[in-house]
C-alpha atoms as a PDB file:
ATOM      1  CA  UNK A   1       0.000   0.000   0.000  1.00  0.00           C
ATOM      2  CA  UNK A   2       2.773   2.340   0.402  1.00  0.00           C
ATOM      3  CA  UNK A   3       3.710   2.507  -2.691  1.00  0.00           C
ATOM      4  CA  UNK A   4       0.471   3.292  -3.953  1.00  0.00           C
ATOM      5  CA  UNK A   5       0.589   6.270  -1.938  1.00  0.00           C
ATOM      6  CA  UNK A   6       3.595   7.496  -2.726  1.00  0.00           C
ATOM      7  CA  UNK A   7       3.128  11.562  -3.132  1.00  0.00           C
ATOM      8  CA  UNK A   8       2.870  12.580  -6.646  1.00  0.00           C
ATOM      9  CA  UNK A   9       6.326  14.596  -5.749  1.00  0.00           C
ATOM     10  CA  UNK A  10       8.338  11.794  -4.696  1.00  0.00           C
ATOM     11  CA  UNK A  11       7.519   9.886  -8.485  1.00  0.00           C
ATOM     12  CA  UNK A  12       9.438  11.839 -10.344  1.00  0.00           C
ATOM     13  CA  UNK A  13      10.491  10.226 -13.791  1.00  0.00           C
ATOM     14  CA  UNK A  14      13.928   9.600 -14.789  1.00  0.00           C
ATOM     15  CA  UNK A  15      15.817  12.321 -16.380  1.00  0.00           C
ATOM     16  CA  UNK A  16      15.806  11.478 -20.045  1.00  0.00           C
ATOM     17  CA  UNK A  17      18.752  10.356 -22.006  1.00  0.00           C
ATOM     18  CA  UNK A  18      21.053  13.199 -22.904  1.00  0.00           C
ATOM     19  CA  UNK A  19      19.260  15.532 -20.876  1.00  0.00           C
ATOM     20  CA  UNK A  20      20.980  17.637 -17.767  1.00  0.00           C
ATOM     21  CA  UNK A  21      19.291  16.118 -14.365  1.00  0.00           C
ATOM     22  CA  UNK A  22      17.297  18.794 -12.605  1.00  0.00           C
ATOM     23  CA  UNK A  23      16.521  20.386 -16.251  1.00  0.00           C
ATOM     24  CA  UNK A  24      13.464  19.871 -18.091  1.00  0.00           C
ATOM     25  CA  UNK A  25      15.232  20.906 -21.880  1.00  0.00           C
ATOM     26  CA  UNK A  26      18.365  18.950 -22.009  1.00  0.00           C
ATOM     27  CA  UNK A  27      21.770  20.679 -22.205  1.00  0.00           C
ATOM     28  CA  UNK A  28      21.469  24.377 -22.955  1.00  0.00           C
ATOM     29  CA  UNK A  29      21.528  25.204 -26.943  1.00  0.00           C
ATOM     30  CA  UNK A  30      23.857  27.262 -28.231  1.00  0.00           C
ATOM     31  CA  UNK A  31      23.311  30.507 -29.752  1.00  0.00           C
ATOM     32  CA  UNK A  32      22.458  30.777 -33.620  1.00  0.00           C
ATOM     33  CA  UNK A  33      25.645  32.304 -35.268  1.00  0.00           C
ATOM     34  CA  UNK A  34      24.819  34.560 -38.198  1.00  0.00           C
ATOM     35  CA  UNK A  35      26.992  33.885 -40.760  1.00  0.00           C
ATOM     36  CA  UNK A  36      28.449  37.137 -41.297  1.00  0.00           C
ATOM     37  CA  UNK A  37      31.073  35.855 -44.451  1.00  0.00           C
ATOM     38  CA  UNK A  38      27.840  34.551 -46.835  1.00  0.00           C
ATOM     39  CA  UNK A  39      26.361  37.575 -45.795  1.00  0.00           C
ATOM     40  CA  UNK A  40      29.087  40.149 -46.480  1.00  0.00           C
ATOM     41  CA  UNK A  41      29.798  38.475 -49.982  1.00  0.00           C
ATOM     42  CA  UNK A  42      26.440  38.542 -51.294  1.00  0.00           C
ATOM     43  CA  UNK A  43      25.941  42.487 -50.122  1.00  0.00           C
ATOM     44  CA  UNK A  44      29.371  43.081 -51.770  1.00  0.00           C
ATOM     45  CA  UNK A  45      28.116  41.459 -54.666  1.00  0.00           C
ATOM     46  CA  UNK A  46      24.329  43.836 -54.891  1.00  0.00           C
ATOM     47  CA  UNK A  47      26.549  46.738 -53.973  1.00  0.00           C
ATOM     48  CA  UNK A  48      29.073  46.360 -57.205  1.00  0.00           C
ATOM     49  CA  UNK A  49      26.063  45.516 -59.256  1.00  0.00           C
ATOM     50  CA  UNK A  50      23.837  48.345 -58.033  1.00  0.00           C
ATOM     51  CA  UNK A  51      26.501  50.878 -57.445  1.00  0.00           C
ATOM     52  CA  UNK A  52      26.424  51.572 -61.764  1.00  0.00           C
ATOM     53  CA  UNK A  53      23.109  51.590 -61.966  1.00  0.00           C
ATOM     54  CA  UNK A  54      23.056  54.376 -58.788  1.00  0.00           C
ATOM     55  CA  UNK A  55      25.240  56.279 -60.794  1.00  0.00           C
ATOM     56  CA  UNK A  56      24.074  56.406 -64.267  1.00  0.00           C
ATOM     57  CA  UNK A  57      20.505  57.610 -61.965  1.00  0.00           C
ATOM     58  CA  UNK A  58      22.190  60.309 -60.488  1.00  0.00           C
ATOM     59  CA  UNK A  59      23.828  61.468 -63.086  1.00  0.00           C
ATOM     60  CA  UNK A  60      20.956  61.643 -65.626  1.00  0.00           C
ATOM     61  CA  UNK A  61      19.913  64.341 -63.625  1.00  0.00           C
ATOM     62  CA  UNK A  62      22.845  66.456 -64.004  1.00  0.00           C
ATOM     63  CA  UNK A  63      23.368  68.874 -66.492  1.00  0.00           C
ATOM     64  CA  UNK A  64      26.596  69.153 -68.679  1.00  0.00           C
ATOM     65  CA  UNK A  65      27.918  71.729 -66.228  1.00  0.00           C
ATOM     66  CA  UNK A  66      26.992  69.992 -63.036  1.00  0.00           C
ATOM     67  CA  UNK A  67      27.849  66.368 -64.639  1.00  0.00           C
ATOM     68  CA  UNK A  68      31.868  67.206 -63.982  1.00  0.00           C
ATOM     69  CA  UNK A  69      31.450  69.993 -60.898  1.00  0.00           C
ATOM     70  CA  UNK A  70      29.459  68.206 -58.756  1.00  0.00           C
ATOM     71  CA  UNK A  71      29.672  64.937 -56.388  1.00  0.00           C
ATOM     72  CA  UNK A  72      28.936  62.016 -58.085  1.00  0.00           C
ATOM     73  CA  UNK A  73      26.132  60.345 -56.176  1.00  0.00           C
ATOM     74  CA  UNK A  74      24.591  63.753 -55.365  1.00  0.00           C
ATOM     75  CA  UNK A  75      21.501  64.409 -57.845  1.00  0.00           C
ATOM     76  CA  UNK A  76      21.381  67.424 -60.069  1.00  0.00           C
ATOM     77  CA  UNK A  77      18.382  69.534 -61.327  1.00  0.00           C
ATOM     78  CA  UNK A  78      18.739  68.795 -65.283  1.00  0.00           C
ATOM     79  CA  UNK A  79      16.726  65.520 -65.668  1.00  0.00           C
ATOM     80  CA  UNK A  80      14.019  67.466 -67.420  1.00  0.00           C
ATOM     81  CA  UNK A  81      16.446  69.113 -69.827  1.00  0.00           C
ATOM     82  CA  UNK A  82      18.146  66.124 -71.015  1.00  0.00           C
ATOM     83  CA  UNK A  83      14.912  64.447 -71.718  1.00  0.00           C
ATOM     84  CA  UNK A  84      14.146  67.533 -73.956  1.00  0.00           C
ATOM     85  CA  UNK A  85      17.165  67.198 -75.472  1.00  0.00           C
ATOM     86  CA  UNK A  86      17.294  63.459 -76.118  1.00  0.00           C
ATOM     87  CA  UNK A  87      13.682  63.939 -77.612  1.00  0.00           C
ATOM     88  CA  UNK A  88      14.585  66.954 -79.830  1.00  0.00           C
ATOM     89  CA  UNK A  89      18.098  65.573 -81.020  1.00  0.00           C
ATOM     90  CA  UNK A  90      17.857  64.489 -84.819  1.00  0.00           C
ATOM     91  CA  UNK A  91      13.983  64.659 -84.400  1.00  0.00           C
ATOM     92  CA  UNK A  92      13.699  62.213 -82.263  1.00  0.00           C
ATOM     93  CA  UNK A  93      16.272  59.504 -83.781  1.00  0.00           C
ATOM     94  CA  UNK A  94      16.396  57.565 -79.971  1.00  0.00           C
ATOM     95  CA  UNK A  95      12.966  56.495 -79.797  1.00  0.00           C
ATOM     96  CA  UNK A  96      13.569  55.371 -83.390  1.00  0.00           C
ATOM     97  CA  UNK A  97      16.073  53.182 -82.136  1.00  0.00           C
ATOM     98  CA  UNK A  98      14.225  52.038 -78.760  1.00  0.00           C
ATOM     99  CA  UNK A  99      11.525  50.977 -81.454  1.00  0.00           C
ATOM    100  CA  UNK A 100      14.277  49.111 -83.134  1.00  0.00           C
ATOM    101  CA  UNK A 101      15.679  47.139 -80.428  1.00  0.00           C
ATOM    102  CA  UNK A 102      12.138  46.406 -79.268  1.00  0.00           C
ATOM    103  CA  UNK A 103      11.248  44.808 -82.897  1.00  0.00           C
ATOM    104  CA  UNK A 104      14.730  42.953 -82.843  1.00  0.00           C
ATOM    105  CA  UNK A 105      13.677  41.376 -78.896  1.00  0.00           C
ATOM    106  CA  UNK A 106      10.785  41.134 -79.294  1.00  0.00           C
ATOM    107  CA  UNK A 107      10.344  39.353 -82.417  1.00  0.00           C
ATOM    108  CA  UNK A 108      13.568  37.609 -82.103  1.00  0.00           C
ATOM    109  CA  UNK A 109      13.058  36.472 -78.851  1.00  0.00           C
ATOM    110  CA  UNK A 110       9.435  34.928 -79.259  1.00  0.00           C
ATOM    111  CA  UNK A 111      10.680  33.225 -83.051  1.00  0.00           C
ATOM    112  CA  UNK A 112      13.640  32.089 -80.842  1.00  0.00           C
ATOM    113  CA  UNK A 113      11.732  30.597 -77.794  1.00  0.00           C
ATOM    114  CA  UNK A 114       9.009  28.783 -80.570  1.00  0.00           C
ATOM    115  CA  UNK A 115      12.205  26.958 -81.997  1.00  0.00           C
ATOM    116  CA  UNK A 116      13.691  26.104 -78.705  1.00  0.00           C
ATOM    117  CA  UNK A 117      10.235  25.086 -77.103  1.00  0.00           C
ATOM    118  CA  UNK A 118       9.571  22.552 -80.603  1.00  0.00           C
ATOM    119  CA  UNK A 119      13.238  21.616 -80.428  1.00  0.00           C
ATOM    120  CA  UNK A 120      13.676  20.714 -76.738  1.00  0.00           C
ATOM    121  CA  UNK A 121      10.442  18.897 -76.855  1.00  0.00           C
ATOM    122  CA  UNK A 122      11.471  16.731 -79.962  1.00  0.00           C
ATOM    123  CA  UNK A 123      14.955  16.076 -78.615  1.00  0.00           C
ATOM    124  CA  UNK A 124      13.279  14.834 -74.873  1.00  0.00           C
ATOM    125  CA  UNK A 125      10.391  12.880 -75.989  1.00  0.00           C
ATOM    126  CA  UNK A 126      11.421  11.433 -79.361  1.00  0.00           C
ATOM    127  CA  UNK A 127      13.989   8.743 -79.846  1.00  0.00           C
ATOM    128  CA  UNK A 128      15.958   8.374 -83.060  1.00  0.00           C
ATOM    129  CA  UNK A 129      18.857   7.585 -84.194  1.00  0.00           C
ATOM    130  CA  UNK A 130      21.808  10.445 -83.792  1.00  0.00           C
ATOM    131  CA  UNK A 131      19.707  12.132 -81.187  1.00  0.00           C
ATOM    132  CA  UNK A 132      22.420  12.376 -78.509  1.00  0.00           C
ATOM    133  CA  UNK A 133      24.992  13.389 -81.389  1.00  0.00           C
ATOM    134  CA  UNK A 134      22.942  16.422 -82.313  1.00  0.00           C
ATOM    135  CA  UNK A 135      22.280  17.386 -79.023  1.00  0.00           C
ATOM    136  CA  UNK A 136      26.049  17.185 -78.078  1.00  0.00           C
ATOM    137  CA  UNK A 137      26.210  19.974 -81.290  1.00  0.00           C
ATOM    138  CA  UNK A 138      23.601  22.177 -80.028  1.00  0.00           C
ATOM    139  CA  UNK A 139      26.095  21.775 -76.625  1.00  0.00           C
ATOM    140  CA  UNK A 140      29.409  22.813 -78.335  1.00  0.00           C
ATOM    141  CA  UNK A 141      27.186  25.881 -79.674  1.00  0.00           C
ATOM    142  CA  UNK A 142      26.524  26.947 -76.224  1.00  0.00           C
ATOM    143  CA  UNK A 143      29.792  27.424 -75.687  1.00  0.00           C
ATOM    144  CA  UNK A 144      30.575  29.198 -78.211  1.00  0.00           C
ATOM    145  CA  UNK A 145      31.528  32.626 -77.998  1.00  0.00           C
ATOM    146  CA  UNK A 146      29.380  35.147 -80.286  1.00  0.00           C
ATOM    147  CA  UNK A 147      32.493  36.888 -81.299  1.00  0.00           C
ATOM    148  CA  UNK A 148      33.384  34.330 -82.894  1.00  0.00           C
ATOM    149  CA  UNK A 149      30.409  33.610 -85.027  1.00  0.00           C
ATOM    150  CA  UNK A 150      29.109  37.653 -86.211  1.00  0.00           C
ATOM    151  CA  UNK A 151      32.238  37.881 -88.789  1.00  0.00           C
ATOM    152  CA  UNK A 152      30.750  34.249 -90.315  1.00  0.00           C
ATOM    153  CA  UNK A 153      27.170  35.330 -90.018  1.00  0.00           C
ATOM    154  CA  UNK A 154      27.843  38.608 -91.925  1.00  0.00           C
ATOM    155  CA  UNK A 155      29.820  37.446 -94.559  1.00  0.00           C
ATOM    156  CA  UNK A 156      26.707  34.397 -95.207  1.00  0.00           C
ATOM    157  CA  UNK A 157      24.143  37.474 -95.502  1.00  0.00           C
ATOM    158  CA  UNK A 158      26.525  39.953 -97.856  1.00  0.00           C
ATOM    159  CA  UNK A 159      26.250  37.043 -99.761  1.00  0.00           C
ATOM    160  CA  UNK A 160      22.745  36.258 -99.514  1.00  0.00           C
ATOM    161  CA  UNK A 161      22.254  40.150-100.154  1.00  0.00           C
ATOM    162  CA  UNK A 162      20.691  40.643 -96.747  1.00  0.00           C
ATOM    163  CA  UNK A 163      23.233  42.588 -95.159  1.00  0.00           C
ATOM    164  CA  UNK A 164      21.897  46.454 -93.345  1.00  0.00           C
ATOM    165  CA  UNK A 165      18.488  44.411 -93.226  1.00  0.00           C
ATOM    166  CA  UNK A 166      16.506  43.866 -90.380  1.00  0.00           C
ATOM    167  CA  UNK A 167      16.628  40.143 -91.388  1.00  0.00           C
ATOM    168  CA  UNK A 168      20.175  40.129 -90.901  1.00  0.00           C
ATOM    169  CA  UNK A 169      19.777  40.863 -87.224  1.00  0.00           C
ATOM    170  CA  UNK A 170      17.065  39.330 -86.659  1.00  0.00           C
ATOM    171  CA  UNK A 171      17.943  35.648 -88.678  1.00  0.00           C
ATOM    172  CA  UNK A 172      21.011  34.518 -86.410  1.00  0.00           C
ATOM    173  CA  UNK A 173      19.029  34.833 -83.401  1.00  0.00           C
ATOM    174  CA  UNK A 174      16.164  32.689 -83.795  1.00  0.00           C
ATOM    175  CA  UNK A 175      18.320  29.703 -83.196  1.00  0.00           C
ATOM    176  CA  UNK A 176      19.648  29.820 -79.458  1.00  0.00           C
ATOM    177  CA  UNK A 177      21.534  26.788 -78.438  1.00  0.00           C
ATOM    178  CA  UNK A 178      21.206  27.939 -75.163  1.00  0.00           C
ATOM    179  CA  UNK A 179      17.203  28.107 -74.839  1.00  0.00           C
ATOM    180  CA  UNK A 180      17.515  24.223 -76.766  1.00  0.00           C
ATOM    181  CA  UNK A 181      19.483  22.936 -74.239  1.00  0.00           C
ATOM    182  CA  UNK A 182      16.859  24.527 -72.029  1.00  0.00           C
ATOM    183  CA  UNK A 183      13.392  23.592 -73.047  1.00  0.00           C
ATOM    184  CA  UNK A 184      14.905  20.184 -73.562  1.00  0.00           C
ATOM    185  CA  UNK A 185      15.955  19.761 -69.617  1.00  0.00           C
ATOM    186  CA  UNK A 186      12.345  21.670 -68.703  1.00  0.00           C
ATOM    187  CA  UNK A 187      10.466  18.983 -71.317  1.00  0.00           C
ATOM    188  CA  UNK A 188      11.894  15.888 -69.823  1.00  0.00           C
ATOM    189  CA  UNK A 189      11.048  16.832 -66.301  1.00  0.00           C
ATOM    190  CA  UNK A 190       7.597  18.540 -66.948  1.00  0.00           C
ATOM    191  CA  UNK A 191       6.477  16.587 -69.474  1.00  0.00           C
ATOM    192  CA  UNK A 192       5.604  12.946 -68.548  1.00  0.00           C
ATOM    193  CA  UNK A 193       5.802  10.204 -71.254  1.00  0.00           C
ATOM    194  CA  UNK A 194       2.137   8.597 -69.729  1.00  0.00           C
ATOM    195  CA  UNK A 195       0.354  11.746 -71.023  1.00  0.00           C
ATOM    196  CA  UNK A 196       1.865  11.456 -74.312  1.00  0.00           C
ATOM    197  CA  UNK A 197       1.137   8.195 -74.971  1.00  0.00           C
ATOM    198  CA  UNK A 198      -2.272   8.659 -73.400  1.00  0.00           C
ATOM    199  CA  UNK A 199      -2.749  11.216 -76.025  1.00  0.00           C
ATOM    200  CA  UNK A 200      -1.587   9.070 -78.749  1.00  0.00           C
ATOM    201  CA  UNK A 201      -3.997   6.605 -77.825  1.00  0.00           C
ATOM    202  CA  UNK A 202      -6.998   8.990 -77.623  1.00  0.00           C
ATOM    203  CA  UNK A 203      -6.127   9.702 -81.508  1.00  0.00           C
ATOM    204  CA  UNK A 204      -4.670  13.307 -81.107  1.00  0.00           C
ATOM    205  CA  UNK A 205      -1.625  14.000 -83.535  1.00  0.00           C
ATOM    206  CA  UNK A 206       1.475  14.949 -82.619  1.00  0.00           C
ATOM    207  CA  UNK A 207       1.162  18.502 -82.942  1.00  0.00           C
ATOM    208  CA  UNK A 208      -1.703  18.614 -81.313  1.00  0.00           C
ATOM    209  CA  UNK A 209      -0.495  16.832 -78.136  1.00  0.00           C
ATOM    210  CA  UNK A 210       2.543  19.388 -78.854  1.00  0.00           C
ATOM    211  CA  UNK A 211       0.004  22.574 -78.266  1.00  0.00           C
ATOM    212  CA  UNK A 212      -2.643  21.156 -75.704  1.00  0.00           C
ATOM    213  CA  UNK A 213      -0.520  19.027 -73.760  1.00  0.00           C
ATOM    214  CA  UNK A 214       3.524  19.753 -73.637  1.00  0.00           C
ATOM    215  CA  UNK A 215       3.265  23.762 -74.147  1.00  0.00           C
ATOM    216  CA  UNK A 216       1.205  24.431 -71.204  1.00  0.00           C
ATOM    217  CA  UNK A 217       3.319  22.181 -68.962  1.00  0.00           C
ATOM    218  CA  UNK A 218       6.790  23.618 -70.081  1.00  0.00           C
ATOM    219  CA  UNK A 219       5.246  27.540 -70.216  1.00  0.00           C
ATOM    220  CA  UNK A 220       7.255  28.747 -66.788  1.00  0.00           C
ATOM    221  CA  UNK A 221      10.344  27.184 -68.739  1.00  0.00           C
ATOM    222  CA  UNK A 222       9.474  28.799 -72.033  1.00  0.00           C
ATOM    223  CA  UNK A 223       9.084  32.217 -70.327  1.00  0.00           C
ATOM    224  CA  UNK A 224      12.360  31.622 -69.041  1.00  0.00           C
ATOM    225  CA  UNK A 225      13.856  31.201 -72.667  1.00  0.00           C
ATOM    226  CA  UNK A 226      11.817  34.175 -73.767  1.00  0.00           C
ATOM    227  CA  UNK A 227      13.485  36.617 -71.052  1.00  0.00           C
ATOM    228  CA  UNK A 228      16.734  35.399 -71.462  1.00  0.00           C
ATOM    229  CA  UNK A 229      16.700  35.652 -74.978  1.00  0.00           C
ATOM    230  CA  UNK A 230      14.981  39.466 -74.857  1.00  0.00           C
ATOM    231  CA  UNK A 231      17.644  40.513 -72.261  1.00  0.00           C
ATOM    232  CA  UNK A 232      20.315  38.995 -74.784  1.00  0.00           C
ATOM    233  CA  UNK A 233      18.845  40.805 -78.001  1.00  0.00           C
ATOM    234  CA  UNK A 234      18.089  43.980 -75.786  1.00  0.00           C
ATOM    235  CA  UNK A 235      21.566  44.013 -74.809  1.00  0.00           C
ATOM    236  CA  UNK A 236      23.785  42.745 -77.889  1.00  0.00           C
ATOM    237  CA  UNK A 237      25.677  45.252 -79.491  1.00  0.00           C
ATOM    238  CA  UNK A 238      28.071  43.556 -81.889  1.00  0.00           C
ATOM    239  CA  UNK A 239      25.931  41.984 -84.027  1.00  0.00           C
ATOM    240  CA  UNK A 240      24.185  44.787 -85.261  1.00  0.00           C
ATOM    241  CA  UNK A 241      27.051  46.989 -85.284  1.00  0.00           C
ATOM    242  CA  UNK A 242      28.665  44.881 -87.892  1.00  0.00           C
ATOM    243  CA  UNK A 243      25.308  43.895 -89.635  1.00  0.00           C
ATOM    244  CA  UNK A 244      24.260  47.496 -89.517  1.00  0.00           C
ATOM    245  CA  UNK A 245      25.174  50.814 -91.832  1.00  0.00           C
ATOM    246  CA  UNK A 246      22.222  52.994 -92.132  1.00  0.00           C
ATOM    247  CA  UNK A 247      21.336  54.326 -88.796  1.00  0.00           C
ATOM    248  CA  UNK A 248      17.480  54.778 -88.620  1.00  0.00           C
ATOM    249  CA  UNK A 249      17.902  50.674 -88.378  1.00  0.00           C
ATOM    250  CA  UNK A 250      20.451  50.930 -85.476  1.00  0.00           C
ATOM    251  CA  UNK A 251      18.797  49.321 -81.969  1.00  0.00           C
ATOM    252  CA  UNK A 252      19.166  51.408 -78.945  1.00  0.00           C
ATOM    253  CA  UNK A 253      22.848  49.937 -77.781  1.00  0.00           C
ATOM    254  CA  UNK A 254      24.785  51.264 -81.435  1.00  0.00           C
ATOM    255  CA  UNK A 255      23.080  54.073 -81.270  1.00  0.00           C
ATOM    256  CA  UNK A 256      24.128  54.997 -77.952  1.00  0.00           C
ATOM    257  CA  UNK A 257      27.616  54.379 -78.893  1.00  0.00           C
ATOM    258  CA  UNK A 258      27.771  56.349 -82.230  1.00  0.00           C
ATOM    259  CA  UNK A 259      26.497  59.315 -79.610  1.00  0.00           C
ATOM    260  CA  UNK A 260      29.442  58.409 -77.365  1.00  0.00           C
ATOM    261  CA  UNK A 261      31.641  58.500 -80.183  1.00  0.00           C
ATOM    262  CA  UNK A 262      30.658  61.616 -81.162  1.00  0.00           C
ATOM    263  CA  UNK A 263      30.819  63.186 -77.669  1.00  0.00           C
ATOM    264  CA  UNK A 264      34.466  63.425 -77.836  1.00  0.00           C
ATOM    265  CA  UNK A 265      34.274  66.633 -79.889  1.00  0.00           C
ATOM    266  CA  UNK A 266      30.611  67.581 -78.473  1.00  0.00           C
ATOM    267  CA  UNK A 267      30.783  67.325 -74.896  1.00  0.00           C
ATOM    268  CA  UNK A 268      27.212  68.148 -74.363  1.00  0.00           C
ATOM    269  CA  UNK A 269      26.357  64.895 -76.000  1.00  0.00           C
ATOM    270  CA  UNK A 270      26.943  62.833 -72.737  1.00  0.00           C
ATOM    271  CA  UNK A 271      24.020  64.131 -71.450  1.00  0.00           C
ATOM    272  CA  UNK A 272      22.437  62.422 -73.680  1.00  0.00           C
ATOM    273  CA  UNK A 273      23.837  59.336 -73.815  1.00  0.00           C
ATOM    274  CA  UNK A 274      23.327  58.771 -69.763  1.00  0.00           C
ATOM    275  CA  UNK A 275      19.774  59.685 -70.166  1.00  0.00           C
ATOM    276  CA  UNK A 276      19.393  57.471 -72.700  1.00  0.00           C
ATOM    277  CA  UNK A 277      20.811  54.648 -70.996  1.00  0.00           C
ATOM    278  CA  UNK A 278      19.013  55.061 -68.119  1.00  0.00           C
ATOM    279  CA  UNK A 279      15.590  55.124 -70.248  1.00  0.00           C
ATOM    280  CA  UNK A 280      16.676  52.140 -72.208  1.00  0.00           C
ATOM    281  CA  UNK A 281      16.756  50.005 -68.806  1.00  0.00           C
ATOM    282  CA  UNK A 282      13.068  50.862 -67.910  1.00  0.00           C
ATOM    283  CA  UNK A 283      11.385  48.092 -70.787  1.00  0.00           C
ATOM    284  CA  UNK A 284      13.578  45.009 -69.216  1.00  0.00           C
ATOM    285  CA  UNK A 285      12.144  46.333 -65.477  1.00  0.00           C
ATOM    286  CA  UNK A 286       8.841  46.247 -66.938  1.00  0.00           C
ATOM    287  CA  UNK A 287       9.214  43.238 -68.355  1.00  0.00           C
ATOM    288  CA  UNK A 288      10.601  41.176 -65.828  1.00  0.00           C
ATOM    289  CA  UNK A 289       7.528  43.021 -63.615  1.00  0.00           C
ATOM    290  CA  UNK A 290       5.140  41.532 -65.791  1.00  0.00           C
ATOM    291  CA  UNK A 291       6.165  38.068 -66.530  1.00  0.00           C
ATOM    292  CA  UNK A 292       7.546  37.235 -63.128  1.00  0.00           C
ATOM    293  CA  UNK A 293       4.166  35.679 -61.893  1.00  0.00           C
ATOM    294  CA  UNK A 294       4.617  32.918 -64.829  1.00  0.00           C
ATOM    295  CA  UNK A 295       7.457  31.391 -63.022  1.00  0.00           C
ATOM    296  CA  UNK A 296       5.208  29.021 -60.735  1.00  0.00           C
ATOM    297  CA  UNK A 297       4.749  25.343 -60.580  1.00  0.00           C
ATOM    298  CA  UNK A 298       2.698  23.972 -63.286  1.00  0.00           C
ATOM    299  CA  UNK A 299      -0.257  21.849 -61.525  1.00  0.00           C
ATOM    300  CA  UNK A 300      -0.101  19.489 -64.277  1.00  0.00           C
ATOM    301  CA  UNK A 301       3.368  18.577 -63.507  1.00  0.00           C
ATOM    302  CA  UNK A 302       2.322  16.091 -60.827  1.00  0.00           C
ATOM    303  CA  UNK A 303      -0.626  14.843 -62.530  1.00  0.00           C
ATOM    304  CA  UNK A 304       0.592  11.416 -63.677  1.00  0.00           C
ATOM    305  CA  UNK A 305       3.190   9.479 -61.731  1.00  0.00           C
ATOM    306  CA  UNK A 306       6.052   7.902 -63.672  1.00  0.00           C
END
C-alpha cells in the first residue's frame, strides 16, 4: 500500500537520455551564429552591381555643367532638360532606335523561344537515331563565344544580299543553343511520357499533343527562354554593329555608342547618352515586372506518376 501512496512529488520520472538532471530541456543550446562571411559576400556582390546603376541615376539628372562639378552620387536639377534634349536631337532619332531594339527582342526572342520550345520537346520525348549526337552539337554551340560567329554570319548574308536588313539581325538569333538545351531539360522533367502516350492513344496527332498538352506544362520554362533571350537581343551590341550601316535601323545599344563616339568633340552629347541609358533600362524592369508571376509550378506537372 505504500507505494500506492507514494506523493505525486516523490515519483518523479527519470531524467531522459542526454538531458541535464534537474533540467526539463536537455543541455542548454547554443546561440544561432549569423553567418556574417555569406552575408558580407552577397551584399558586396548587390553593392558592385547596383553601385552603376546608382550612378548612371544620379547622373541623368545632371546637367553638362553639373555632370563634372558636382559629387557624383549627389543628384542634379537637369533631368528634365536632357529628356528635352534626347527627344529633340535628330527629331527624335532615340525612340527610333528604342523601337528598333524592341522589334529585334521582341520578335527575335518569341521566333527564338518557338524553336527552342519545338526543339527541346522533340529532342526529350522522341527517340531516333543520332539524337544524342545532335544534341552534343547544339552543346558545343553553347559554348561558343558570339564573337566568334558575327564575322561568319555577316559574310553568309553579304552574300545572300541581306546585309543592313533587319533580317540580318534578326535571322542569327532565332536559333539559341542555349534556350535548346533549355526547353529540352524543362520537357523531360515537366512533361511525362504517360500523357503522351495517353494522347496518342486517344487519336490526337502529334502537334496537337505538342500545343494542348507539352506547351502548357513547359510555359514557366518557355518564359524563361523568352526573357533570357529578350535581355540577350536587348543588350547585344556587336551583331548589329557589324550587320548594320544605315542608322534609322540601329537598336538602342549602337546608337548609344555612335552618340558616345561623337561626344568626344561635343561634350554636351553625354548628357544624352546617360539619359538614354538610363531610359533604355526601364522596358527590361517592366518586363521582368510583368512576366515574373509565370514562373510558378505547373499543376499538371504532378498529374501522372512515372
Amino acid at each position: 500500500m505504500s507505494a500506492l501512496t507514494t506523493p505525486a512529488a516523490d515519483r518523479k520520472s527519470a531524467p531522459a537520455a542526454g538531458s541535464t538532471p534537474g533540467t526539463s530541456h536537455g543541455p542548454p543550446r547554443r546561440p544561432r551564429r549569423t553567418a556574417l562571411l555569406p552575408t558580407a559576400v552577397l551584399l558586396l556582390g548587390a553593392l558592385y552591381c547596383l553601385l552603376p546603376v546608382a550612378w548612371v541615376l544620379m547622373a541623368s539628372t545632371k546637367s553638362g555643367g553639373e555632370l563634372f562639378s558636382t559629387f557624383t552620387f549627389l543628384p542634379g536639377s537637369g533631368f528634365a532638360d536632357n529628356v528635352a534634349d534626347l527627344d529633340a536631337y535628330r527629331d527624335g532619332i532615340y525612340w527610333r532606335w528604342m523601337a528598333n531594339s524592341a522589334l529585334y527582342a521582341g520578335l527575335g526572342a518569341l521566333l527564338s523561344t518557338v524553336v527552342s520550345a519545338v526543339s527541346g520537346y522533340a529532342l526529350a520525348v522522341y527517340r531516333f537515331r543520332g539524337r544524342e549526337a545532335v544534341f552534343n552539337v547544339l552543346l558545343a554551340g553553347v559554348l561558343m563565344p558570339p564573337v566568334i560567329l558575327a564575322i561568319p554570319q555577316y559574310l553568309l548574308m553579304a552574300e545572300a544580299d541581306m546585309a543592313d536588313t533587319y533580317l540580318s539581325v534578326l535571322l542569327p538569333l532565332i536559333l539559341s543553343p542555349y534556350g535548346v538545351y533549355l526547353s529540352r531539360i524543362y520537357a523531360e522533367a515537366a512533361v511525362p511520357t504517360e500523357l503522351v502516350e495517353a494522347g496518342r492513344m486517344d487519336g490526337a496527332g502529334e502537334w496537337r499533343i505538342f500545343v494542348r498538352i507539352a506547351v502548357p506544362m513547359m510555359s514557366p520554362g518557355l518564359v524563361t527562354v523568352f526573357l533570357f533571350q529578350f535581355v540577350a537581343i536587348w543588350n547585344n551590341f556587336l551583331l548589329p554593329y557589324i550587320m548594320l550601316g544605315d542608322d534609322a535601323k540601329f537598336p538602342m545599344t549602337v546608337g548609344l555608342f555612335t552618340l558616345l563616339a561623337q561626344g568626344s568633340n561635343t561634350p554636351v552629347l553625354y548628357t544624352l547618352v546617360i539619359t538614354g541609358a538610363l531610359l533604355a533600362i526601364v522596358p527590361l524592369i517592366a518586363l521582368f515586372l510583368v512576366i515574373q508571376r509565370f514562373w510558378s509550378l505547373d499543376l499538371l506537372s504532378g498529374a501522372v506518376k512515372s
